[in-house]
PDB file of N, CA and C in Angstrom:
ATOM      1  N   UNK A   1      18.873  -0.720 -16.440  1.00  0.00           N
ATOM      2  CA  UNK A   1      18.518  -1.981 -17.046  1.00  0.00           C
ATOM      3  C   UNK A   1      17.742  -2.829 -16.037  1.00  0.00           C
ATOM      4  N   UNK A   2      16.440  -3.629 -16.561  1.00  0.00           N
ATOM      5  CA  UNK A   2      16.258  -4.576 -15.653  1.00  0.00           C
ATOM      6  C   UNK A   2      15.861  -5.460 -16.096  1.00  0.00           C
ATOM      7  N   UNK A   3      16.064  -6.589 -15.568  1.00  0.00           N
ATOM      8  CA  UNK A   3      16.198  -8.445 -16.043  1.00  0.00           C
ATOM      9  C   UNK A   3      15.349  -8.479 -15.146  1.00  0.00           C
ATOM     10  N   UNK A   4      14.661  -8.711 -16.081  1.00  0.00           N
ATOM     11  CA  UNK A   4      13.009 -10.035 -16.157  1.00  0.00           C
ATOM     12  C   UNK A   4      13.194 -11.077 -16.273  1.00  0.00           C
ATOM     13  N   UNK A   5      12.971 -12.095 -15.034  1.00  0.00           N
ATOM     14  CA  UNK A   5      13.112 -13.586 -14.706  1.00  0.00           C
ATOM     15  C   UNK A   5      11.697 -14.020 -15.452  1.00  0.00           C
ATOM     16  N   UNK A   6      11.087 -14.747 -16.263  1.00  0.00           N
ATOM     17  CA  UNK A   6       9.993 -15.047 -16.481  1.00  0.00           C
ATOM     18  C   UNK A   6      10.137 -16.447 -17.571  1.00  0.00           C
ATOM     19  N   UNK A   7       9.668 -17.576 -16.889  1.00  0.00           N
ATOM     20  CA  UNK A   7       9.787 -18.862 -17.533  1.00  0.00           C
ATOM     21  C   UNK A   7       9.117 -19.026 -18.522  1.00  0.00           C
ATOM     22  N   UNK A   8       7.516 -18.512 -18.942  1.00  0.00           N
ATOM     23  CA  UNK A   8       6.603 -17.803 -20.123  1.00  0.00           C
ATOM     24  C   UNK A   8       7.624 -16.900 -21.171  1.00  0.00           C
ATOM     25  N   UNK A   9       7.718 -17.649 -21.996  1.00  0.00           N
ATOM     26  CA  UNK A   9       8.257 -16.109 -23.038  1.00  0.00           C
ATOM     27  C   UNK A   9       7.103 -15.551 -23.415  1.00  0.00           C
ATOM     28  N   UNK A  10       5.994 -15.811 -23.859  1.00  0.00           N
ATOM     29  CA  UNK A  10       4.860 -14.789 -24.109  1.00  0.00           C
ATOM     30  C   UNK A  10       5.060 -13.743 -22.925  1.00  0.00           C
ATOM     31  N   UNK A  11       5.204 -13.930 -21.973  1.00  0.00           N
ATOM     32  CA  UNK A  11       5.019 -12.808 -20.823  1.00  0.00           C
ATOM     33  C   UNK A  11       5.878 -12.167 -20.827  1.00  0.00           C
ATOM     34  N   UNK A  12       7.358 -12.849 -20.975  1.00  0.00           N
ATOM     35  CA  UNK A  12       8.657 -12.591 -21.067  1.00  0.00           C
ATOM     36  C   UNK A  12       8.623 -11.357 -22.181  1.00  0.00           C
ATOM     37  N   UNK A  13       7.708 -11.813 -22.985  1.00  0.00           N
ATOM     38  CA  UNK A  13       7.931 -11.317 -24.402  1.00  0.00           C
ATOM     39  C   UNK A  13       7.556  -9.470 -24.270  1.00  0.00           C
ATOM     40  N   UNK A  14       6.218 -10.033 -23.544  1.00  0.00           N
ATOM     41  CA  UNK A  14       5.231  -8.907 -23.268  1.00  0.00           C
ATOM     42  C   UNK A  14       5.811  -7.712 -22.512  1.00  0.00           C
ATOM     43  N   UNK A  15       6.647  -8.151 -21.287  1.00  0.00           N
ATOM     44  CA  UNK A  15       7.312  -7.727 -20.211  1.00  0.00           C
ATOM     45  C   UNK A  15       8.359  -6.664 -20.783  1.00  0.00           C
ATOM     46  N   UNK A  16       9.270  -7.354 -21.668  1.00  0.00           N
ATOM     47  CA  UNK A  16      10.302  -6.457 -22.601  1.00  0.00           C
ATOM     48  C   UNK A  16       9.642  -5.176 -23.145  1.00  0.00           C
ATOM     49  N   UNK A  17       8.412  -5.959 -23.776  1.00  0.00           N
ATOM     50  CA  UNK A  17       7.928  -4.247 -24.930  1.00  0.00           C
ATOM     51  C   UNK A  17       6.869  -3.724 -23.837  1.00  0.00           C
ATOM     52  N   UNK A  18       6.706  -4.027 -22.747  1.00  0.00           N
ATOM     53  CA  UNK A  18       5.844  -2.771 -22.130  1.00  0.00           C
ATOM     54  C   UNK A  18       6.599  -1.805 -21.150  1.00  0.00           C
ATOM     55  N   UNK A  19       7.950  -2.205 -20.538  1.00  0.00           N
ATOM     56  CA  UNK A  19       9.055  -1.965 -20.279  1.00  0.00           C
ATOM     57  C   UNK A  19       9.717  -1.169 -20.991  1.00  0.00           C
ATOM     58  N   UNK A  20      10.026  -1.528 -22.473  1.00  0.00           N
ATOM     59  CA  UNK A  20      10.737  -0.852 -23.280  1.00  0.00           C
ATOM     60  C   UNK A  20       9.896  -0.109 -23.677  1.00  0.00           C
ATOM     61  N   UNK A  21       8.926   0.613 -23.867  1.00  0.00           N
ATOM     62  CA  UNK A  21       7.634   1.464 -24.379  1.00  0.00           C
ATOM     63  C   UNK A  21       8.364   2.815 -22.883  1.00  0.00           C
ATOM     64  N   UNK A  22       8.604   1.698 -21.711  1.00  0.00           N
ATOM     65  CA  UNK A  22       8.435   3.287 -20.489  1.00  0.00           C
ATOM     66  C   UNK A  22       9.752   3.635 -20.596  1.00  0.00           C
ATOM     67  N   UNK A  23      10.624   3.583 -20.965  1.00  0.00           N
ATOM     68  CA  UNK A  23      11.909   3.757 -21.365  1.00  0.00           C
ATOM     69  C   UNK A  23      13.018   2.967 -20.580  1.00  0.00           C
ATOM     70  N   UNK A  24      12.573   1.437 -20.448  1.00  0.00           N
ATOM     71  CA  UNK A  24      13.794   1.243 -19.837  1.00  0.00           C
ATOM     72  C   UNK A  24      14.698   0.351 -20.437  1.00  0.00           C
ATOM     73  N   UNK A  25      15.887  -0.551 -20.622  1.00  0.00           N
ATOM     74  CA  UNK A  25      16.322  -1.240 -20.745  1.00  0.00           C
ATOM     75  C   UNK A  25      16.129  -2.876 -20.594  1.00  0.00           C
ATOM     76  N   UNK A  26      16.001  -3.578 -21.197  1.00  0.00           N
ATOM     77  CA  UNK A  26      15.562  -5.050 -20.624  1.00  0.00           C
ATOM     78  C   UNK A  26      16.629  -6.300 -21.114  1.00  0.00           C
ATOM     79  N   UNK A  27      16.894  -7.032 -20.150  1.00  0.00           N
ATOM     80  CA  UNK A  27      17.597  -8.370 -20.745  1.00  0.00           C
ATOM     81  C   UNK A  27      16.581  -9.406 -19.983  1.00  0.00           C
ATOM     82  N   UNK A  28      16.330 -10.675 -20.765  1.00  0.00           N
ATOM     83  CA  UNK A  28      15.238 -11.501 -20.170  1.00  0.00           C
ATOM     84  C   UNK A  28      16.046 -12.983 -19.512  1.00  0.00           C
ATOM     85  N   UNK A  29      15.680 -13.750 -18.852  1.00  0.00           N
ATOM     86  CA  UNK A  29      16.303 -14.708 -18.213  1.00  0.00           C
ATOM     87  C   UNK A  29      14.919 -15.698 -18.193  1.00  0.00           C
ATOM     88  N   UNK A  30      15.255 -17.219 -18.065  1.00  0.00           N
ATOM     89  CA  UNK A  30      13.993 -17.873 -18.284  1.00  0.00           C
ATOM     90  C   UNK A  30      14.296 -18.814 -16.978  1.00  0.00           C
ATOM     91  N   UNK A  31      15.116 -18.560 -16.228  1.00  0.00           N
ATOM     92  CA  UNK A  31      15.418 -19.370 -14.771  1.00  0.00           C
ATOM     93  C   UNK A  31      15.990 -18.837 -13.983  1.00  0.00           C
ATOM     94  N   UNK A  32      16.839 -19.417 -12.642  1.00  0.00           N
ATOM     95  CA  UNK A  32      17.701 -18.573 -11.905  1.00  0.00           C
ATOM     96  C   UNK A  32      18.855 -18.529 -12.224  1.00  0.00           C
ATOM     97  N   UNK A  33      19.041 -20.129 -13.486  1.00  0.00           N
ATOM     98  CA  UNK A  33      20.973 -19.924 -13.458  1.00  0.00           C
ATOM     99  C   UNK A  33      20.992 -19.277 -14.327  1.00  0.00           C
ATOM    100  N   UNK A  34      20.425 -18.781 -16.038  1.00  0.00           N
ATOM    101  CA  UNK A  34      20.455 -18.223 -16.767  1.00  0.00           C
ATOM    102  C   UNK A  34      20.514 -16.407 -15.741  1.00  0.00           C
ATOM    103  N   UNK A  35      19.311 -16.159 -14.853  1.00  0.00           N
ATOM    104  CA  UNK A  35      19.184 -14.775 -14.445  1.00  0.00           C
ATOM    105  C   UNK A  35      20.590 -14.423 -13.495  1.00  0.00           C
ATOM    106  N   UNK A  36      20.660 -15.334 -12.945  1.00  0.00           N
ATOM    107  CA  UNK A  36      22.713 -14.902 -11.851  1.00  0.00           C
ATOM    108  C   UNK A  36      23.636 -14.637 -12.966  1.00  0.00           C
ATOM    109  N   UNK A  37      23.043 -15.161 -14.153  1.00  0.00           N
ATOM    110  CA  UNK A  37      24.905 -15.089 -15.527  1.00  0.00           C
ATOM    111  C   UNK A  37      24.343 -14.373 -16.136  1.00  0.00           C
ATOM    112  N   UNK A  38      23.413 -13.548 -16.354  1.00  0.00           N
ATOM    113  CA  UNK A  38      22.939 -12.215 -16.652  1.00  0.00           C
ATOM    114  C   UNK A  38      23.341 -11.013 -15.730  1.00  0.00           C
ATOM    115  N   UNK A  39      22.828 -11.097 -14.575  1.00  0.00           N
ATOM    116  CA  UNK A  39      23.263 -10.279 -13.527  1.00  0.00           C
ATOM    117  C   UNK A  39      24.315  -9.636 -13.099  1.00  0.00           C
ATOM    118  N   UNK A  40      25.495 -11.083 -13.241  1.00  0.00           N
ATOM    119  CA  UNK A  40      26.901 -10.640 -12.892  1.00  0.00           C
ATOM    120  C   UNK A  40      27.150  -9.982 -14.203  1.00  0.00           C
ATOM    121  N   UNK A  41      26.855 -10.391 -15.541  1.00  0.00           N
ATOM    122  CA  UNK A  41      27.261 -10.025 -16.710  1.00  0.00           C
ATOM    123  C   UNK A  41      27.010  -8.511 -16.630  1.00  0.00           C
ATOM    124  N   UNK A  42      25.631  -8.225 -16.457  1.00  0.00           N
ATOM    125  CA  UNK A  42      25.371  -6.998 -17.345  1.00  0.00           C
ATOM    126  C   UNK A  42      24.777  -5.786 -15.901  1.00  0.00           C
ATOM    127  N   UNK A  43      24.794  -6.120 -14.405  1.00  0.00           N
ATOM    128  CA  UNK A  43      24.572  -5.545 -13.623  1.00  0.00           C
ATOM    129  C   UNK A  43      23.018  -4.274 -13.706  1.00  0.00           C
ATOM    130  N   UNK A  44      22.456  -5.431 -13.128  1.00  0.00           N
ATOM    131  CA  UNK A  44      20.555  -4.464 -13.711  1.00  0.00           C
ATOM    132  C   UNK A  44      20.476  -4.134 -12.785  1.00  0.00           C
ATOM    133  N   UNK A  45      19.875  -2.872 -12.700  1.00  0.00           N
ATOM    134  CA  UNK A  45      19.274  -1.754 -11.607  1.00  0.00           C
ATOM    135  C   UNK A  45      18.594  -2.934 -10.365  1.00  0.00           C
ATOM    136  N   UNK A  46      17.827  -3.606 -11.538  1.00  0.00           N
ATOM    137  CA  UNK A  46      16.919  -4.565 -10.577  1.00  0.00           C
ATOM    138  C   UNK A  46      16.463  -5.637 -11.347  1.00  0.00           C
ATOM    139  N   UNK A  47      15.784  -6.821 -10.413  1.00  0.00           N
ATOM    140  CA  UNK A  47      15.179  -7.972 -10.983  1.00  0.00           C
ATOM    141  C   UNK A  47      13.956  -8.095 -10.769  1.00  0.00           C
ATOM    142  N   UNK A  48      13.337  -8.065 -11.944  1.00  0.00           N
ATOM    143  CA  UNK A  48      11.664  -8.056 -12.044  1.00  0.00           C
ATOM    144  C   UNK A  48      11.016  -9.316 -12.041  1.00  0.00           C
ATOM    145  N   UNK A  49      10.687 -10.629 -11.289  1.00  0.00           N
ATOM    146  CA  UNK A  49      10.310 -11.711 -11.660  1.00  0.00           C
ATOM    147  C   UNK A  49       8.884 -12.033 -10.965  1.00  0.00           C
ATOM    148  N   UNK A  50       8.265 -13.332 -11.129  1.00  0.00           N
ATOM    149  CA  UNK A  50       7.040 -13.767 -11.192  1.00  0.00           C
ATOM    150  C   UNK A  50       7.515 -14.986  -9.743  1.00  0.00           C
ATOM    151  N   UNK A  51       6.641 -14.872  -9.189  1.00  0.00           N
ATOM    152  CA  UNK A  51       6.140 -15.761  -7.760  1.00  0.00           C
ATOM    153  C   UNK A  51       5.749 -16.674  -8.052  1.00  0.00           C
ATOM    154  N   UNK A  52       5.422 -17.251  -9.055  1.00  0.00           N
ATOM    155  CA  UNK A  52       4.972 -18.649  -9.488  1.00  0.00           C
ATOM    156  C   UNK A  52       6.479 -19.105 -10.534  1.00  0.00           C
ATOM    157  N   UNK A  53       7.298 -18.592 -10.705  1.00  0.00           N
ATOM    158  CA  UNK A  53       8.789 -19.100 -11.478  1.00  0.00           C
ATOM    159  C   UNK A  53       9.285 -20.074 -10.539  1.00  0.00           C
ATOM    160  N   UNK A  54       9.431 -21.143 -11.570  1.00  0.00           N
ATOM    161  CA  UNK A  54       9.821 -22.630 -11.029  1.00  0.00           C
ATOM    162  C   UNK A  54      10.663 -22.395  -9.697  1.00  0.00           C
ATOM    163  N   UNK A  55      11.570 -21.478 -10.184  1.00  0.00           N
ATOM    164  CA  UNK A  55      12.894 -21.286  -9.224  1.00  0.00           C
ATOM    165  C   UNK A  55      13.138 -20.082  -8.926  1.00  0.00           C
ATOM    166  N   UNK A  56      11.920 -19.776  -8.247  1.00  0.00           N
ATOM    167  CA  UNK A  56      11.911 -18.434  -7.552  1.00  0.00           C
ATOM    168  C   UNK A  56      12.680 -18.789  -6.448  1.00  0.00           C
ATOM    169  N   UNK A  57      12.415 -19.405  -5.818  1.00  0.00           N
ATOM    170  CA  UNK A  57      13.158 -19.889  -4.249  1.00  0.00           C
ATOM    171  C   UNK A  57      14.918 -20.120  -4.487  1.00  0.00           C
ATOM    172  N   UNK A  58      14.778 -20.959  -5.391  1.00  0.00           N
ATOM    173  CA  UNK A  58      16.450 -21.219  -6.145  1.00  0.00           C
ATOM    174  C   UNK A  58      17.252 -19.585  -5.920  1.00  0.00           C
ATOM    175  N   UNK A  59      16.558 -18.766  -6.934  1.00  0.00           N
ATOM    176  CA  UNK A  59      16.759 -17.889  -7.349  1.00  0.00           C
ATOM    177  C   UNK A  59      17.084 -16.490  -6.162  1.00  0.00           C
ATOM    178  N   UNK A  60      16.079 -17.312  -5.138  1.00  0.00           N
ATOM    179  CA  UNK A  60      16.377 -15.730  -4.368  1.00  0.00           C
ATOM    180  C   UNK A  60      17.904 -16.522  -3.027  1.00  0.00           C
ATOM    181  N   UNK A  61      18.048 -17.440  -3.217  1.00  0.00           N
ATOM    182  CA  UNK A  61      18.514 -18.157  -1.926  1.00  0.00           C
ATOM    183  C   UNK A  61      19.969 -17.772  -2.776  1.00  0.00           C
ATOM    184  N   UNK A  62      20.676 -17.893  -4.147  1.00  0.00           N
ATOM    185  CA  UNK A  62      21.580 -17.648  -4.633  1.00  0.00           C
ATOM    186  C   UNK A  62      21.744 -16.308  -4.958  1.00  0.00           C
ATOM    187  N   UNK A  63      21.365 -15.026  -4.764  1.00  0.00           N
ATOM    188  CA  UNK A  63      21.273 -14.059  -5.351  1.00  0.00           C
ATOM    189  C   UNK A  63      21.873 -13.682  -3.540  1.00  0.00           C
ATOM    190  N   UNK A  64      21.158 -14.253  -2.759  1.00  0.00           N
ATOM    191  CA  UNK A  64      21.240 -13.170  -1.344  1.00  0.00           C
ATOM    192  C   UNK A  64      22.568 -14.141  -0.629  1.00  0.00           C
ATOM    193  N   UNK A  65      22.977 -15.230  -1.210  1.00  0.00           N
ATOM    194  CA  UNK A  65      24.547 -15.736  -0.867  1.00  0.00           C
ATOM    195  C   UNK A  65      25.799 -14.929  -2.194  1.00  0.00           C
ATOM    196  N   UNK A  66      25.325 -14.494  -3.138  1.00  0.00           N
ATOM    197  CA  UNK A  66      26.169 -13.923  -3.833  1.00  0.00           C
ATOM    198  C   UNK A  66      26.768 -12.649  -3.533  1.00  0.00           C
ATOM    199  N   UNK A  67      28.000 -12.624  -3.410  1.00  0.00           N
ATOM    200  CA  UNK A  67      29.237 -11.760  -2.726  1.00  0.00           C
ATOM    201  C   UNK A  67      28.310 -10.205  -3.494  1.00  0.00           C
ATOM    202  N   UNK A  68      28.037 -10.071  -4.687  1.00  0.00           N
ATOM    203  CA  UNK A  68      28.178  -9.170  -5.455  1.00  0.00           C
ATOM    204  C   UNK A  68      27.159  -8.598  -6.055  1.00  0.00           C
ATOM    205  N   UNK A  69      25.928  -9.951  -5.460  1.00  0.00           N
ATOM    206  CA  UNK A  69      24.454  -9.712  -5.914  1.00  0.00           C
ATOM    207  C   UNK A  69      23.062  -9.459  -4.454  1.00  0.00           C
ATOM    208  N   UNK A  70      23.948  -9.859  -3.734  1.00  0.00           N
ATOM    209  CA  UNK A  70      23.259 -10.087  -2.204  1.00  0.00           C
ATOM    210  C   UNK A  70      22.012  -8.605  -2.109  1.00  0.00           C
ATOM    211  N   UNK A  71      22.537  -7.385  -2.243  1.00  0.00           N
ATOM    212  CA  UNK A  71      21.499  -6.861  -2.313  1.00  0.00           C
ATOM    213  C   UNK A  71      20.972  -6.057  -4.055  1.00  0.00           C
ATOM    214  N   UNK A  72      21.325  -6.904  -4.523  1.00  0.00           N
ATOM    215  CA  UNK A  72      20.285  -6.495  -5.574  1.00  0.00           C
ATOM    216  C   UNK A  72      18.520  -6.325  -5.341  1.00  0.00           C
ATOM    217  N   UNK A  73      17.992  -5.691  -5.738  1.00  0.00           N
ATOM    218  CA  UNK A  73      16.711  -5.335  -5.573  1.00  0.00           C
ATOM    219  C   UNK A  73      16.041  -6.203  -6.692  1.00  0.00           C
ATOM    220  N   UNK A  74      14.898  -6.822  -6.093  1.00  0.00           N
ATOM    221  CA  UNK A  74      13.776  -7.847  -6.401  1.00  0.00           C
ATOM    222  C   UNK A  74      12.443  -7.588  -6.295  1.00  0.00           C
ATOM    223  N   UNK A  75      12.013  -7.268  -7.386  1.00  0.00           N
ATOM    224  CA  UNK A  75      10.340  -6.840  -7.635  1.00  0.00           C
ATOM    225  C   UNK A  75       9.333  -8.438  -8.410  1.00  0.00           C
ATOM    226  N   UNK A  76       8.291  -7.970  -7.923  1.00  0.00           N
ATOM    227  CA  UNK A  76       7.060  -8.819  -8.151  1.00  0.00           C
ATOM    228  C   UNK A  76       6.287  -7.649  -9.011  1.00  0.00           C
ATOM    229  N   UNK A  77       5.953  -8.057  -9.751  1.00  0.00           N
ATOM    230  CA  UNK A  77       4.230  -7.065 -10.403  1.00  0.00           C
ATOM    231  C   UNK A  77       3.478  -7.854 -10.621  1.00  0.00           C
ATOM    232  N   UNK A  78       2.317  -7.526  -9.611  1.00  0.00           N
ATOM    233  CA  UNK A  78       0.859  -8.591  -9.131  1.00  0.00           C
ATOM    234  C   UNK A  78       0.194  -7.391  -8.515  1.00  0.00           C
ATOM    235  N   UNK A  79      -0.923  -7.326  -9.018  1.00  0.00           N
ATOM    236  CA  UNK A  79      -1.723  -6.326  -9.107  1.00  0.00           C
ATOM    237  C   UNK A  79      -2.900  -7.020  -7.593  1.00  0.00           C
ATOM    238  N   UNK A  80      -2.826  -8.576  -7.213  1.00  0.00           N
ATOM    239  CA  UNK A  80      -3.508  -9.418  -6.064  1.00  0.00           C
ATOM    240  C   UNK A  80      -2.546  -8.580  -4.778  1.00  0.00           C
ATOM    241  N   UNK A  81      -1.302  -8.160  -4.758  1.00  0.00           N
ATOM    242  CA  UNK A  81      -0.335  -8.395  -3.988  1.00  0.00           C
ATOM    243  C   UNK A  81      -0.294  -9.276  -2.736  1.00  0.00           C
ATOM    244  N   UNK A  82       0.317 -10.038  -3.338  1.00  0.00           N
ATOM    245  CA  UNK A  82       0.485 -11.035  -2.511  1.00  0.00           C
ATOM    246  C   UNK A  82       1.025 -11.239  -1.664  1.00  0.00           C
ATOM    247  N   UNK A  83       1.372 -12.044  -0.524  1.00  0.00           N
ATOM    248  CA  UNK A  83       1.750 -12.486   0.588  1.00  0.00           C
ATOM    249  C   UNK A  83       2.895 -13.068   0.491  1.00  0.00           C
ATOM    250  N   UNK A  84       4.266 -12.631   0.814  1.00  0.00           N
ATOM    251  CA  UNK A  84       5.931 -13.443   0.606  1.00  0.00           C
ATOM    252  C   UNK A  84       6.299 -13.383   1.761  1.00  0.00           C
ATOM    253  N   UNK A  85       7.094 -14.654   2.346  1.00  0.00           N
ATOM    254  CA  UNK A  85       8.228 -14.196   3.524  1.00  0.00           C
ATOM    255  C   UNK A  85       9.288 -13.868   3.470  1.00  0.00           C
ATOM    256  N   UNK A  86       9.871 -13.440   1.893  1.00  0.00           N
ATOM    257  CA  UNK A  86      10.903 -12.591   1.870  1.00  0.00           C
ATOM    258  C   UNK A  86      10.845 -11.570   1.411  1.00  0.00           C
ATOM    259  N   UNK A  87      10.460 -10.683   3.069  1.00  0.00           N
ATOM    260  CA  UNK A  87      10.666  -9.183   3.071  1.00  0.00           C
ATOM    261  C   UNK A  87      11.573  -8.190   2.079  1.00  0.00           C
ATOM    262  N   UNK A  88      12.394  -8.832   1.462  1.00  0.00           N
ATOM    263  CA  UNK A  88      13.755  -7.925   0.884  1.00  0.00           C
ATOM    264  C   UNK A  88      12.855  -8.134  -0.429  1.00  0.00           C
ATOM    265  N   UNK A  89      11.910  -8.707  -0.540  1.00  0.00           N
ATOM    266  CA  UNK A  89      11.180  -8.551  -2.571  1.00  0.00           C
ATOM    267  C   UNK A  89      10.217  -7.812  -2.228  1.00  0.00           C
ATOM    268  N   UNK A  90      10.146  -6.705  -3.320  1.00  0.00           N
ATOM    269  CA  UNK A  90       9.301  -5.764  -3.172  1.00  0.00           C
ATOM    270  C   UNK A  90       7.834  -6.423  -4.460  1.00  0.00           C
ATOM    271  N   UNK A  91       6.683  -5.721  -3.248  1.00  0.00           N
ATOM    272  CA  UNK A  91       5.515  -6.338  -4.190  1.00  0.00           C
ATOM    273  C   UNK A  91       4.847  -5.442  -4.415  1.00  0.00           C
ATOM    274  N   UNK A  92       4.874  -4.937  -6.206  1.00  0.00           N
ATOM    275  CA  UNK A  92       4.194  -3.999  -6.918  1.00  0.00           C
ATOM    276  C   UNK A  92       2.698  -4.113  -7.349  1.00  0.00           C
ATOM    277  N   UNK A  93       2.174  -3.130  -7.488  1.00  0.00           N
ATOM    278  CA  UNK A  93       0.983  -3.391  -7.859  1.00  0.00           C
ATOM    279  C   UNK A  93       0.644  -2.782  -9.350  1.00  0.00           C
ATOM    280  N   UNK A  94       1.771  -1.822  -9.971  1.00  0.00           N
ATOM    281  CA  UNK A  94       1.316  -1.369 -11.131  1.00  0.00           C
ATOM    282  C   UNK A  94       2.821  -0.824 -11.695  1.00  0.00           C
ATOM    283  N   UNK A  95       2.707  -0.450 -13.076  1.00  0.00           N
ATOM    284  CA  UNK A  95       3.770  -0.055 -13.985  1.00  0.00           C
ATOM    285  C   UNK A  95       4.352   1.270 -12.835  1.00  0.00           C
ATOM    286  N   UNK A  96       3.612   2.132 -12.418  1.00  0.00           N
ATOM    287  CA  UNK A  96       4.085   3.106 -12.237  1.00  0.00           C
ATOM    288  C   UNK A  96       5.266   3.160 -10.740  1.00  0.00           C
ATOM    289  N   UNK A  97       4.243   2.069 -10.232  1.00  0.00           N
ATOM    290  CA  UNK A  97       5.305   1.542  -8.604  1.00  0.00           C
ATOM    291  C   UNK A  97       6.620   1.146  -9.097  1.00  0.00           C
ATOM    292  N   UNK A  98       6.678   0.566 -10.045  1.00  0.00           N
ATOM    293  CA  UNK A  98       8.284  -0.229 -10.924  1.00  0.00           C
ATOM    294  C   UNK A  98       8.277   1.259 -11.146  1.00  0.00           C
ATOM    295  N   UNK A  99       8.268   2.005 -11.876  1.00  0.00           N
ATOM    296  CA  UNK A  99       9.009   3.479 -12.298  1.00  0.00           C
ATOM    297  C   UNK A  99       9.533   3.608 -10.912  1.00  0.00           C
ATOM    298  N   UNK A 100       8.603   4.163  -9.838  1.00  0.00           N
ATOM    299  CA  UNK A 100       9.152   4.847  -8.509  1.00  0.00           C
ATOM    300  C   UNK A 100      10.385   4.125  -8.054  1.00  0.00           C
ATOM    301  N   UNK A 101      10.014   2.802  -8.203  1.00  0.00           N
ATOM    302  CA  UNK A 101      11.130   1.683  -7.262  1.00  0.00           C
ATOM    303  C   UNK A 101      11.996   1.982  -7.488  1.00  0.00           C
ATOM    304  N   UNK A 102      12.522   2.139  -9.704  1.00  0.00           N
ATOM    305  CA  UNK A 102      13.599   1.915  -9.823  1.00  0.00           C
ATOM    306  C   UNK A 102      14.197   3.484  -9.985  1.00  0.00           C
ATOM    307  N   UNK A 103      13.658   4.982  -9.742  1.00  0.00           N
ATOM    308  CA  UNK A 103      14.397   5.883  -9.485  1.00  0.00           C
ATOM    309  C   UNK A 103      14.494   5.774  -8.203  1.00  0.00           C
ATOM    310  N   UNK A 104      14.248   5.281  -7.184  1.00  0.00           N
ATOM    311  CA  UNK A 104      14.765   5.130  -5.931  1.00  0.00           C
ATOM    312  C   UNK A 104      15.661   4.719  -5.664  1.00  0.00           C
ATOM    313  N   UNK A 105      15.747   3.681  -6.312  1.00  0.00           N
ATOM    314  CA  UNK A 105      17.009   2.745  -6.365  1.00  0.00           C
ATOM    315  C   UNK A 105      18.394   3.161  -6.920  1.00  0.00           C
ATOM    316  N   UNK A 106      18.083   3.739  -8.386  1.00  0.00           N
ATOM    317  CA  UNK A 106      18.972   4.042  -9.147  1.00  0.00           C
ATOM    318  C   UNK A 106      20.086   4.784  -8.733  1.00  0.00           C
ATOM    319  N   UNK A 107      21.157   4.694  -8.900  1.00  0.00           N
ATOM    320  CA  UNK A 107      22.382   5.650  -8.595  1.00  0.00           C
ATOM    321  C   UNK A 107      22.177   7.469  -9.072  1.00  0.00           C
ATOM    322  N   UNK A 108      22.812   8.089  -8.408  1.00  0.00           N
ATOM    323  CA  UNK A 108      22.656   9.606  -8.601  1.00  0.00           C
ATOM    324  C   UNK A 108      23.599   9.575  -9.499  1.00  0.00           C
ATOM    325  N   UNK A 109      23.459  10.694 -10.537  1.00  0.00           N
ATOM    326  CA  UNK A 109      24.253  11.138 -11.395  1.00  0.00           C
ATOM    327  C   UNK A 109      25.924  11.465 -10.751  1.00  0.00           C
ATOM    328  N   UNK A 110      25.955  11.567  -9.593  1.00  0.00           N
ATOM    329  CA  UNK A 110      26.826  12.327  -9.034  1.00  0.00           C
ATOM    330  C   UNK A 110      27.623  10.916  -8.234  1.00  0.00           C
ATOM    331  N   UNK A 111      27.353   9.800  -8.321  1.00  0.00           N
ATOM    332  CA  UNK A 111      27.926   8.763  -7.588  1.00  0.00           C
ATOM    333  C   UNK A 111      28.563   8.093  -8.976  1.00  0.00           C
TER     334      UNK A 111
END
């Protein structure tokens, strides 16, 4: 599963069905407190959000103090890739980098 932070629901919107087209799971969040009570709720592989979200900063400063969320994995898709000083968000450049990320990430059948 992965939760898409995105304050745009058109994008939000977009994000779900191009996501759900590659086979993955999606729950959407439109801030950081809505995306942490998603997170703990429903535990997503990863968090897919946008660098211009009001409360990106909010968002990553509570996620990396959370007992249970601290290393959850944090993707960008920006095809510019851009420039962050937090090293721990990964910055994608295309659908297929999110595929790789999240079998990297993902747990083995065997764990």
């Amino acid at each position: 599963m992965i939760l898409v932070v995105e304050d745009v629901e058109e994008i939000g919107t977009n994000m779900r069905a191009a996501l759900n087209k590659r086979g993955h799971e999606v729950v959407i969040a439109s801030n950081a407190d809505q995306a942490i009570q998603l997170a703990e709720a429903n535990r997503p592989t990863m968090i897919l959000t946008d660098l211009d979200l009001p409360t990106f900063e909010n968002l990553m400063k509570r996620l990396r103090a959370h007992d249970d969320l601290k290393n959850m994995v944090v993707a960008i898709l920006d095809i510019n890739t851009p420039e962050i000083s937090d090293k721990t968000v990964s910055i994608l450049r295309s659908f297929e980098a999110l595929d790789d990320l999240i079998r990297a990430t993902a747990p083995s059948p065997t764990q």
